[in-house]
Protein backbone atom coordinates (compact mmCIF):
# COMPACT_ATOMS: atom_id res chain seq x y z
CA UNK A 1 73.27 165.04 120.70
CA UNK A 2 75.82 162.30 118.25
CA UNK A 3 74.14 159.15 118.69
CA UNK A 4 76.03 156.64 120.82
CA UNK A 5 77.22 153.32 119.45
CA UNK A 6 77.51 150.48 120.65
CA UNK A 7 76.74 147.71 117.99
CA UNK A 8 77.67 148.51 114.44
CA UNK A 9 78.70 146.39 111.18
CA UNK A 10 81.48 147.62 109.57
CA UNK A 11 80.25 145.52 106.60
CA UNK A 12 76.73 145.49 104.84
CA UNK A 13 75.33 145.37 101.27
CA UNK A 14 72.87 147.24 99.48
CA UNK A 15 71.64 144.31 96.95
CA UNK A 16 68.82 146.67 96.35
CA UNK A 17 67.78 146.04 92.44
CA UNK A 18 69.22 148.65 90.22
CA UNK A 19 66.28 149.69 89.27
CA UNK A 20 66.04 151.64 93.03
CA UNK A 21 68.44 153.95 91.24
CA UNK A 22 69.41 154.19 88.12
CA UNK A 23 66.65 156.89 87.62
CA UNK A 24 69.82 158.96 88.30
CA UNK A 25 71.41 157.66 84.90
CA UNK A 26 70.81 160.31 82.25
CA UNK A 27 68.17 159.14 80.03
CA UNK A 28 70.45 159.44 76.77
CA UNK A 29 72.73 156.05 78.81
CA UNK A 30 69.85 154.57 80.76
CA UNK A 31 69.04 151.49 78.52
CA UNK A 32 73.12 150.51 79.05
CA UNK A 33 72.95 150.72 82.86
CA UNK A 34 72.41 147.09 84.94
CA UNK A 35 69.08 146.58 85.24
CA UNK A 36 66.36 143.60 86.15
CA UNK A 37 65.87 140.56 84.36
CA UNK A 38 62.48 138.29 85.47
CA UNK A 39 62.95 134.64 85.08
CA UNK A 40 60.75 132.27 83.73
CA UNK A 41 60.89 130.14 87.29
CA UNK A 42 59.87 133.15 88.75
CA UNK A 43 63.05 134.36 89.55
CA UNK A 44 65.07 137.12 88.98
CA UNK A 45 68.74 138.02 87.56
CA UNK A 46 70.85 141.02 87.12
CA UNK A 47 71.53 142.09 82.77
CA UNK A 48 74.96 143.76 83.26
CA UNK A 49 76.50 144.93 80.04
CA UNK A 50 79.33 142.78 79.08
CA UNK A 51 78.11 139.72 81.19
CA UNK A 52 76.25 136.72 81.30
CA UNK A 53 72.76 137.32 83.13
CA UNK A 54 73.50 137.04 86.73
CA UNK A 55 70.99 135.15 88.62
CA UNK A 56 69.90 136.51 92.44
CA UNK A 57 71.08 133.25 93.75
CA UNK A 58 74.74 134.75 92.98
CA UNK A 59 73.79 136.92 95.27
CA UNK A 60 73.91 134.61 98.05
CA UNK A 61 71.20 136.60 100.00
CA UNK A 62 69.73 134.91 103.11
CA UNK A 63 66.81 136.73 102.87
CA UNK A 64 65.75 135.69 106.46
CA UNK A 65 66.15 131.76 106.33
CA UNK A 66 66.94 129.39 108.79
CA UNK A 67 70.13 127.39 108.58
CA UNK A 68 69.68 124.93 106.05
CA UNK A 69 66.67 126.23 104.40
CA UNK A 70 68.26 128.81 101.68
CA UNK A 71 67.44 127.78 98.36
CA UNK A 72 69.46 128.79 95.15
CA UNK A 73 67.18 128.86 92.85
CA UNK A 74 64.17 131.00 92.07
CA UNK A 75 64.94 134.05 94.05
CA UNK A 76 63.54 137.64 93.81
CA UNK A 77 65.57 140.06 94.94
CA UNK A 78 62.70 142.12 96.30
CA UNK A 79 61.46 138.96 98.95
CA UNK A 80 65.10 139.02 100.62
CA UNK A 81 65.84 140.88 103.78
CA UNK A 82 68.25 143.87 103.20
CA UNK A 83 67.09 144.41 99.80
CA UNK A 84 64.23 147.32 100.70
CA UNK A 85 63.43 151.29 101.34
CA UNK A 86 65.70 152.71 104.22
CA UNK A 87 63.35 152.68 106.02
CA UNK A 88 62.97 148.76 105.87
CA UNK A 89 66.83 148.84 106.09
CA UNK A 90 66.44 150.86 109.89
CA UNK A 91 64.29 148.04 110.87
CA UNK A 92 65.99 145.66 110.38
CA UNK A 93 69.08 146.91 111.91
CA UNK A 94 66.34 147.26 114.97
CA UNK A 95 65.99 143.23 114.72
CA UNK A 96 69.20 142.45 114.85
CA UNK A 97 70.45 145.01 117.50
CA UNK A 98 72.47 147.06 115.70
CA UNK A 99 73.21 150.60 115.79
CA UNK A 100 74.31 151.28 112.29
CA UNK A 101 75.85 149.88 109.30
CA UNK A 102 79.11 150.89 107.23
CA UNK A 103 77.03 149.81 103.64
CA UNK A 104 79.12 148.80 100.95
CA UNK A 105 77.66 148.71 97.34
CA UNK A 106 76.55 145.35 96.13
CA UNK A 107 79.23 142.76 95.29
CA UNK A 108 78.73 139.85 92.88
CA UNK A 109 76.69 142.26 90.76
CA UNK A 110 78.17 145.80 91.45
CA UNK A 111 81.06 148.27 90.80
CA UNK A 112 83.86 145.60 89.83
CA UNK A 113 81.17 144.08 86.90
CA UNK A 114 79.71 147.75 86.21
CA UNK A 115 83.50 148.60 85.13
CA UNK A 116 82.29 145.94 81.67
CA UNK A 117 80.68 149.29 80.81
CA UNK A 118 82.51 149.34 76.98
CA UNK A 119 82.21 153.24 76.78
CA UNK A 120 83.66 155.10 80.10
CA UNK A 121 81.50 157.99 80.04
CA UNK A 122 78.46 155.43 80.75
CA UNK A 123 80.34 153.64 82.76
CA UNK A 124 81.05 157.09 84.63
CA UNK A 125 77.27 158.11 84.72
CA UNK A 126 76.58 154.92 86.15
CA UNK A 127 79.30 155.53 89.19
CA UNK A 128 77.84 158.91 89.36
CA UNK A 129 74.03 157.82 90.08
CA UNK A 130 74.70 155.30 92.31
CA UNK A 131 76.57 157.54 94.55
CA UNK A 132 74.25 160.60 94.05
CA UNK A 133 71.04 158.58 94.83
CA UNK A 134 73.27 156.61 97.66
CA UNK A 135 74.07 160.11 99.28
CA UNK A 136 71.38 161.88 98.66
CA UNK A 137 67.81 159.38 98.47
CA UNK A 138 69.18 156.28 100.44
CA UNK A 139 71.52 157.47 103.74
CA UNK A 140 70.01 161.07 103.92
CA UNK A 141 66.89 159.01 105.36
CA UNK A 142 68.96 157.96 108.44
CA UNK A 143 72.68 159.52 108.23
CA UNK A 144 73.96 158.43 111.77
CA UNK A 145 72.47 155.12 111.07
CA UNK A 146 73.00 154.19 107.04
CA UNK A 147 76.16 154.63 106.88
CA UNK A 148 76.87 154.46 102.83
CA UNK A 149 80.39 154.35 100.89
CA UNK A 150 80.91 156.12 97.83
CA UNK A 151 82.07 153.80 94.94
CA UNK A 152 85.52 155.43 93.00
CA UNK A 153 85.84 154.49 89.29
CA UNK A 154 88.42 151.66 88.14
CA UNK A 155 90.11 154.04 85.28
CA UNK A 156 91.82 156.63 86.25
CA UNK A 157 93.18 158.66 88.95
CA UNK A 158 92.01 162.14 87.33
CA UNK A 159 88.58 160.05 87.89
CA UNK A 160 89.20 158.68 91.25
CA UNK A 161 89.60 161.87 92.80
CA UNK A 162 87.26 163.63 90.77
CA UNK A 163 84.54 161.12 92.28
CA UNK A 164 86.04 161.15 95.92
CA UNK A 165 85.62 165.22 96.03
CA UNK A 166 82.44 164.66 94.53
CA UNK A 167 81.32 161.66 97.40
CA UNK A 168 82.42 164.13 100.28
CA UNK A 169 80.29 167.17 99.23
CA UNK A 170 77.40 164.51 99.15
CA UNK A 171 78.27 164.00 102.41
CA UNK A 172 79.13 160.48 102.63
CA UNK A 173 81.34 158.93 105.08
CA UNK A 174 84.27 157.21 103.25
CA UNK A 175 84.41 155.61 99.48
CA UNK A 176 85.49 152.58 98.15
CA UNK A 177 88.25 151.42 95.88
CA UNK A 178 87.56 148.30 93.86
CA UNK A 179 91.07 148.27 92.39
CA UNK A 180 93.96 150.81 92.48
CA UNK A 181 93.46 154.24 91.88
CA UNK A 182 95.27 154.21 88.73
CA UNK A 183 93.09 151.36 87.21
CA UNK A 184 95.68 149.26 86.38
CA UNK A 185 96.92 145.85 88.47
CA UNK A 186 99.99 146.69 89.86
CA UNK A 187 100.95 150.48 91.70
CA UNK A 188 102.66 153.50 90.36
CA UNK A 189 104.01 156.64 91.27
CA UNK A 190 100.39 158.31 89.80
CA UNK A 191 98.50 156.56 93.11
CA UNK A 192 100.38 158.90 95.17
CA UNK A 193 98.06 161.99 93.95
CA UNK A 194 95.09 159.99 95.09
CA UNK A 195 96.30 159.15 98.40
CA UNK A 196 97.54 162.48 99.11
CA UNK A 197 93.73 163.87 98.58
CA UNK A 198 92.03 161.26 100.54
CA UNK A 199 94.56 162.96 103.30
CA UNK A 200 93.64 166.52 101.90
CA UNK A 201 90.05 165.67 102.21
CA UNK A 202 89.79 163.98 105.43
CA UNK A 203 87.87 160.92 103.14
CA UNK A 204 88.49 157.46 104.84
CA UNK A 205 89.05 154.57 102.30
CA UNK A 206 87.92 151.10 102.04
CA UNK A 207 88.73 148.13 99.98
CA UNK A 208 85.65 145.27 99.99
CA UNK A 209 87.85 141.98 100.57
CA UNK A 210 90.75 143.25 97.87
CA UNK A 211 91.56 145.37 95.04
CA UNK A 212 90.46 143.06 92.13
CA UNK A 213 92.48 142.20 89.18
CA UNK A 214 89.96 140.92 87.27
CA UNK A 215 89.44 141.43 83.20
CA UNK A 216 92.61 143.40 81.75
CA UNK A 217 94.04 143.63 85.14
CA UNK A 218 94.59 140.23 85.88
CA UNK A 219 97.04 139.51 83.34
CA UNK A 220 99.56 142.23 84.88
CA UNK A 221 102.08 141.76 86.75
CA UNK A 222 100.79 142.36 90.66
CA UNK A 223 104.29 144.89 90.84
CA UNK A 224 106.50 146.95 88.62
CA UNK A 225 110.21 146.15 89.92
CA UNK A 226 113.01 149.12 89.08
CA UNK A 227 114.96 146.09 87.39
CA UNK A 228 113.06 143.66 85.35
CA UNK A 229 115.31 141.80 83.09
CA UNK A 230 113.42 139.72 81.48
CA UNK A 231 115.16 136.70 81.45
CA UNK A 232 115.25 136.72 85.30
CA UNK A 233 111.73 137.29 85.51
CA UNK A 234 110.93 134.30 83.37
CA UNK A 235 113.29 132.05 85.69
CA UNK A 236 112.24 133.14 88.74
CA UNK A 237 109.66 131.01 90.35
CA UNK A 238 107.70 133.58 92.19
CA UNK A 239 108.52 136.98 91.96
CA UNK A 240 108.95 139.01 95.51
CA UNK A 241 105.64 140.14 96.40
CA UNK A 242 104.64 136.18 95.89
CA UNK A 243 106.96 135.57 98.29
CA UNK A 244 105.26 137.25 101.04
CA UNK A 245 101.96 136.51 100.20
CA UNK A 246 102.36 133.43 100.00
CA UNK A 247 100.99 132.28 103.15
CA UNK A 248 98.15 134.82 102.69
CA UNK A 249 94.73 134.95 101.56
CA UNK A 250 93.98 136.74 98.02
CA UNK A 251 93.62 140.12 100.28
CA UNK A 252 97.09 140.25 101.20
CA UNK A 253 98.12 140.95 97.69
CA UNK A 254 96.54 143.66 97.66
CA UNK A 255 97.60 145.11 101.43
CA UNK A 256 101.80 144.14 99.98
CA UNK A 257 101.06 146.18 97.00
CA UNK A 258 100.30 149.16 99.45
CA UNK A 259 103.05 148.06 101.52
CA UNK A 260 105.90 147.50 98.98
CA UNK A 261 105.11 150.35 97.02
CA UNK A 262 106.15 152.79 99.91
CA UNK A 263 102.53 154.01 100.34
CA UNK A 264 102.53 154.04 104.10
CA UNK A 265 106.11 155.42 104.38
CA UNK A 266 105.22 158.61 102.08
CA UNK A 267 101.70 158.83 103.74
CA UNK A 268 101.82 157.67 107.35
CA UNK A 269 99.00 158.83 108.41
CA UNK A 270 96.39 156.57 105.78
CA UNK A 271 94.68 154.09 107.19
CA UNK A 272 92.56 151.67 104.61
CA UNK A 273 90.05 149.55 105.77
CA UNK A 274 89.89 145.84 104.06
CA UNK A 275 86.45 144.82 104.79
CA UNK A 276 85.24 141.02 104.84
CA UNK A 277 88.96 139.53 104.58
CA UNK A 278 88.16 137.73 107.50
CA UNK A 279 90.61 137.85 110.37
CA UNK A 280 91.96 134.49 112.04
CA UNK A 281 94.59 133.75 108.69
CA UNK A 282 96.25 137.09 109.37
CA UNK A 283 98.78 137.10 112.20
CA UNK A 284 99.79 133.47 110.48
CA UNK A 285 100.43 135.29 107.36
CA UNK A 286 102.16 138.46 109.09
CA UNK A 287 104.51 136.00 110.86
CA UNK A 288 105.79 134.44 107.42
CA UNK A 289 105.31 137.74 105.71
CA UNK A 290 108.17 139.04 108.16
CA UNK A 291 109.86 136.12 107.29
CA UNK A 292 110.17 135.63 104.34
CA UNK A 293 110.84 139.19 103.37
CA UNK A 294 114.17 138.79 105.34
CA UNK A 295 115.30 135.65 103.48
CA UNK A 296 114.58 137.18 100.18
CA UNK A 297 115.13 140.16 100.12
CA UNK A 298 118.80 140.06 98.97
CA UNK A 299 118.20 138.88 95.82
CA UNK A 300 114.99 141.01 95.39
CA UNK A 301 117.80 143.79 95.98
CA UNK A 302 120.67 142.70 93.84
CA UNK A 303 117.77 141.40 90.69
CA UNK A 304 115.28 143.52 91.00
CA UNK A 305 116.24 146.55 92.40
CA UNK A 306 114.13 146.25 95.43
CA UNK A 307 114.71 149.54 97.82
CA UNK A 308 114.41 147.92 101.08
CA UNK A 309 111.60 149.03 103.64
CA UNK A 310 112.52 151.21 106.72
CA UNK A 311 110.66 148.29 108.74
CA UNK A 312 109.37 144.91 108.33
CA UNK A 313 106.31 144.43 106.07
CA UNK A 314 104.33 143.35 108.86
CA UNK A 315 104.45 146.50 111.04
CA UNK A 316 102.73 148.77 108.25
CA UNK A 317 99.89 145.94 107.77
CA UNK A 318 99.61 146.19 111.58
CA UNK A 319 99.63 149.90 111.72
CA UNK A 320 97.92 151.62 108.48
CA UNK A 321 95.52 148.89 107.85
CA UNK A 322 92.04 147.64 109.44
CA UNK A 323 90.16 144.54 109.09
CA UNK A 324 86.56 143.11 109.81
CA UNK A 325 85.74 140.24 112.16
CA UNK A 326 82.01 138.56 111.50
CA UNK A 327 81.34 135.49 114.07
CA UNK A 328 84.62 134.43 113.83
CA UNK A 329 85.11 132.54 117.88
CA UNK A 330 88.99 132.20 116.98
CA UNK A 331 90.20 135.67 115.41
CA UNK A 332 88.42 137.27 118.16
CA UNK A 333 90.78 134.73 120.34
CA UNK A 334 93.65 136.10 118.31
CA UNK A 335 92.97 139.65 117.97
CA UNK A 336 96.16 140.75 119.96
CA UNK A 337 98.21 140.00 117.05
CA UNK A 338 97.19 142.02 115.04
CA UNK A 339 95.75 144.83 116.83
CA UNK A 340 92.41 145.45 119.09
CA UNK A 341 92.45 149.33 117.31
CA UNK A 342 91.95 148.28 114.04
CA UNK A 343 89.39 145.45 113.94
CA UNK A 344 85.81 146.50 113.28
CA UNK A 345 82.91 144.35 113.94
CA UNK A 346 80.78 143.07 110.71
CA UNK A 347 77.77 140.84 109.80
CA UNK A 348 77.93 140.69 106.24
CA UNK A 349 74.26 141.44 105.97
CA UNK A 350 72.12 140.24 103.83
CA UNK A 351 74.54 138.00 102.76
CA UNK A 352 74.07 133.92 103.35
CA UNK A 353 77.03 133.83 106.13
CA UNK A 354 75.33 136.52 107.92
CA UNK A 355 73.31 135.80 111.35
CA UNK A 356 70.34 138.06 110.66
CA UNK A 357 68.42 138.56 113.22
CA UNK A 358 70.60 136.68 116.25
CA UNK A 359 73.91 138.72 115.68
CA UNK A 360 73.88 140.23 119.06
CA UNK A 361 72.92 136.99 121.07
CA UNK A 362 75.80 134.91 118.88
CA UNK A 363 78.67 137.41 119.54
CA UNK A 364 77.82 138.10 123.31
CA UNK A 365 78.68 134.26 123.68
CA UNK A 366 82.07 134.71 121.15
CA UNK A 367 83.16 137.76 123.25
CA UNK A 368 82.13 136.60 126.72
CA UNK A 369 85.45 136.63 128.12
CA UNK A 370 86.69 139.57 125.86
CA UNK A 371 87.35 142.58 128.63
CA UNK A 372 84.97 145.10 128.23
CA UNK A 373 86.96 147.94 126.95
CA UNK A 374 88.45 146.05 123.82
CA UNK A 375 84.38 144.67 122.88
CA UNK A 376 83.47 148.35 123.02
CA UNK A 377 86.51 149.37 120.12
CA UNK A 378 85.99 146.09 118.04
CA UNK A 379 82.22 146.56 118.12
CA UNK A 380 81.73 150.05 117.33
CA UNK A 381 84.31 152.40 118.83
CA UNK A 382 86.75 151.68 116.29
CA UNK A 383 84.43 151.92 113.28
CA UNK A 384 83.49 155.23 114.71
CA UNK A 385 86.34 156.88 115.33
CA UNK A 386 88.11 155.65 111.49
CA UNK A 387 84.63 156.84 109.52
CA UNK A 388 84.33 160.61 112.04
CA UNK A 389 80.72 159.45 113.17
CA UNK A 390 79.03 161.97 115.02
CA UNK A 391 81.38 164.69 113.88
């Protein structure tokens, strides 16, 4: 019988130390994977080639305080809450009420730094354990309960999809993009091969607050206009995708990309979920979004070439994309404009803003007067039905 949910995070973190799996490495790379560092304060910190050491207190993890008694300093990964066995992992889900977790690789010190790998077929092997021990030592210990997502290279597409088919015969439930498929900062027409295979192979896809543009990437330009004379481009203040993100948080760069580029017009049926982006900016920034498209895009026409959208920005953010909602009193207030079907519940966990173990007593009080049917799809029944749980 499929297990019935009805408490899940749509957003966790495995902040387990690498050294949980990069046993999967081959030997002849393993010295060049991320691996432990002890601290003379007794501490620990992450060696990631290509970066400064990264202390644990990045890592922001919680690790079962009270409010007001976290401490940055002097942290070992292996004391903090979330950072155990599976099995550790199911009990503590059984603390905090929860059913299961959507679990997200770790952030400060995972995929987006591991892409700092110099030589790409380390850099590769690393992608390649993580995922094999995620799917097959981590998850496989509770599969309707640890819920994990595959992590796709930032390269190349060949690579993305090569790694996505590879994540769904492991039997995970979705994968996650830390940039766009094609590696670079901006979209082109090359994407469209990766989306069209996440259709093919029934894969959901996330994104884990955006799809960075960090290192190389963040000196592109965020879009690749048909007309780019270059002394327009210089004298234009903001080009036309600033425009409409301009009342937005860093994540809705990413979600215009999508949405400029055509994606959701060739490929209606994709659906991407933007975990952690937080919730209660958005139907401000779809408002001006809308707005601001219609005032500009003339010019964006006549200067840039633009090919104007069948419909308003807003309406493909609204229908191809979802978003999580932690404690958040007034997105849940808002959540009509944007949609009840596509917000998924999340704690964050182990992270510091997480309410480990009081989630389900906090967000009884924030949905108290939310009607029972839409609690039921923003708590679990939409996280279920966009990963195929229970199928």
């Amino acid at each position: 019988m499929a297990r019935q949910y009805r408490l899940l995070s749509a957003d966790g973190h495995l902040e387990v130390p690498p050294e949980r799996w990069t046993h999967r490495v081959p030997e002849k790379y393993r010295d060049r994977a991320p691996h432990t560092v002890h601290l003379p304060d007794g501490g620990d910190a992450l060696m990631i080639e290509g970066q400064p050491l990264l202390e644990a207190n990045f890592l922001d993890l919680r690790a079962g305080h009270a409010p007001g008694t976290w401490q940055p300093f002097g942290i070992k990964v292996t004391d903090a809450a979330g950072t155990g066995s599976p099995e550790q992992r199911v009990r503590e889900q059984d603390q905090d009420g929860m059913d299961a977790e959507i679990l997200f690789a770790a952030m400060v010190a995972g995929p987006v730094f591991w892409r700092n790998i110099a030589h790409d077929q380390v850099y590769r092997a690393v992608i390649r354990a993580y995922n094999d021990w995620l799917g097959e030592e981590y998850c496989s210990y509770a599969p309707d309960r640890l819920i994990g997502m595959g992590v796709i290279p930032i390269s190349n597409v060949d690579d993305a999809i090569a790694e996505m088919e590879h994540c769904k015969k492991l039997g995970l439930k979705g994968v996650l993009l830390g940039a766009l498929p094609n590696g670079k900062g901006y979209p082109t027409p090359e994407d469209d091969r990766f989306w069209a295979a996440a259709l093919d192979l029934d894969m959901p896809v996330t994104a884990h607050v955006q799809l960075y543009r960090t290192g190389a990437r963040a000196s592109q330009p965020t879009f690749k206009y048909p007309k780019e004379d270059a002394a327009i481009m210089q004298r234009l203040r903001r080009p036309f995708l600033e425009w409409l993100t301009n009342f937005g948080l860093p994540p809705a760069v990413s979600m215009t990309q999508l949405v400029l580029a055509g994606v959701f017009e060739r490929f209606p049926k994709l659906r991407i979920l933007f975990a952690e982006t937080r919730l209660g900016w958005v139907p401000f920034w779809l408002e001006h979004m809308d707005l601001w498209y219609a005032r500009h895009l003339g010019w964006a026409q006549e200067y840039l070439g633009f090919t104007p959208l069948k419909h308003p920005p807003g309406d493909y953010v609204r229908q191809n994309i979802y978003f999580t909602v932690q404690y958040e009193r007034v997105a849940v207030e808002q959540r009509h404009h944007v949609g009840v079907d596509h917000i998924m519940f999340a704690t964050d966990f182990p992270h510091i803003e997480n309410e480990w173990p009081n989630s389900r007593r906090i967000i009884e009080t924030i949905y108290a007067d939310v009607p029972d049917q839409e609690k039921a799809k923003i708590w679990a029944g939409n996280a279920v039905e966009f990963f195929r749980l229970g199928r």
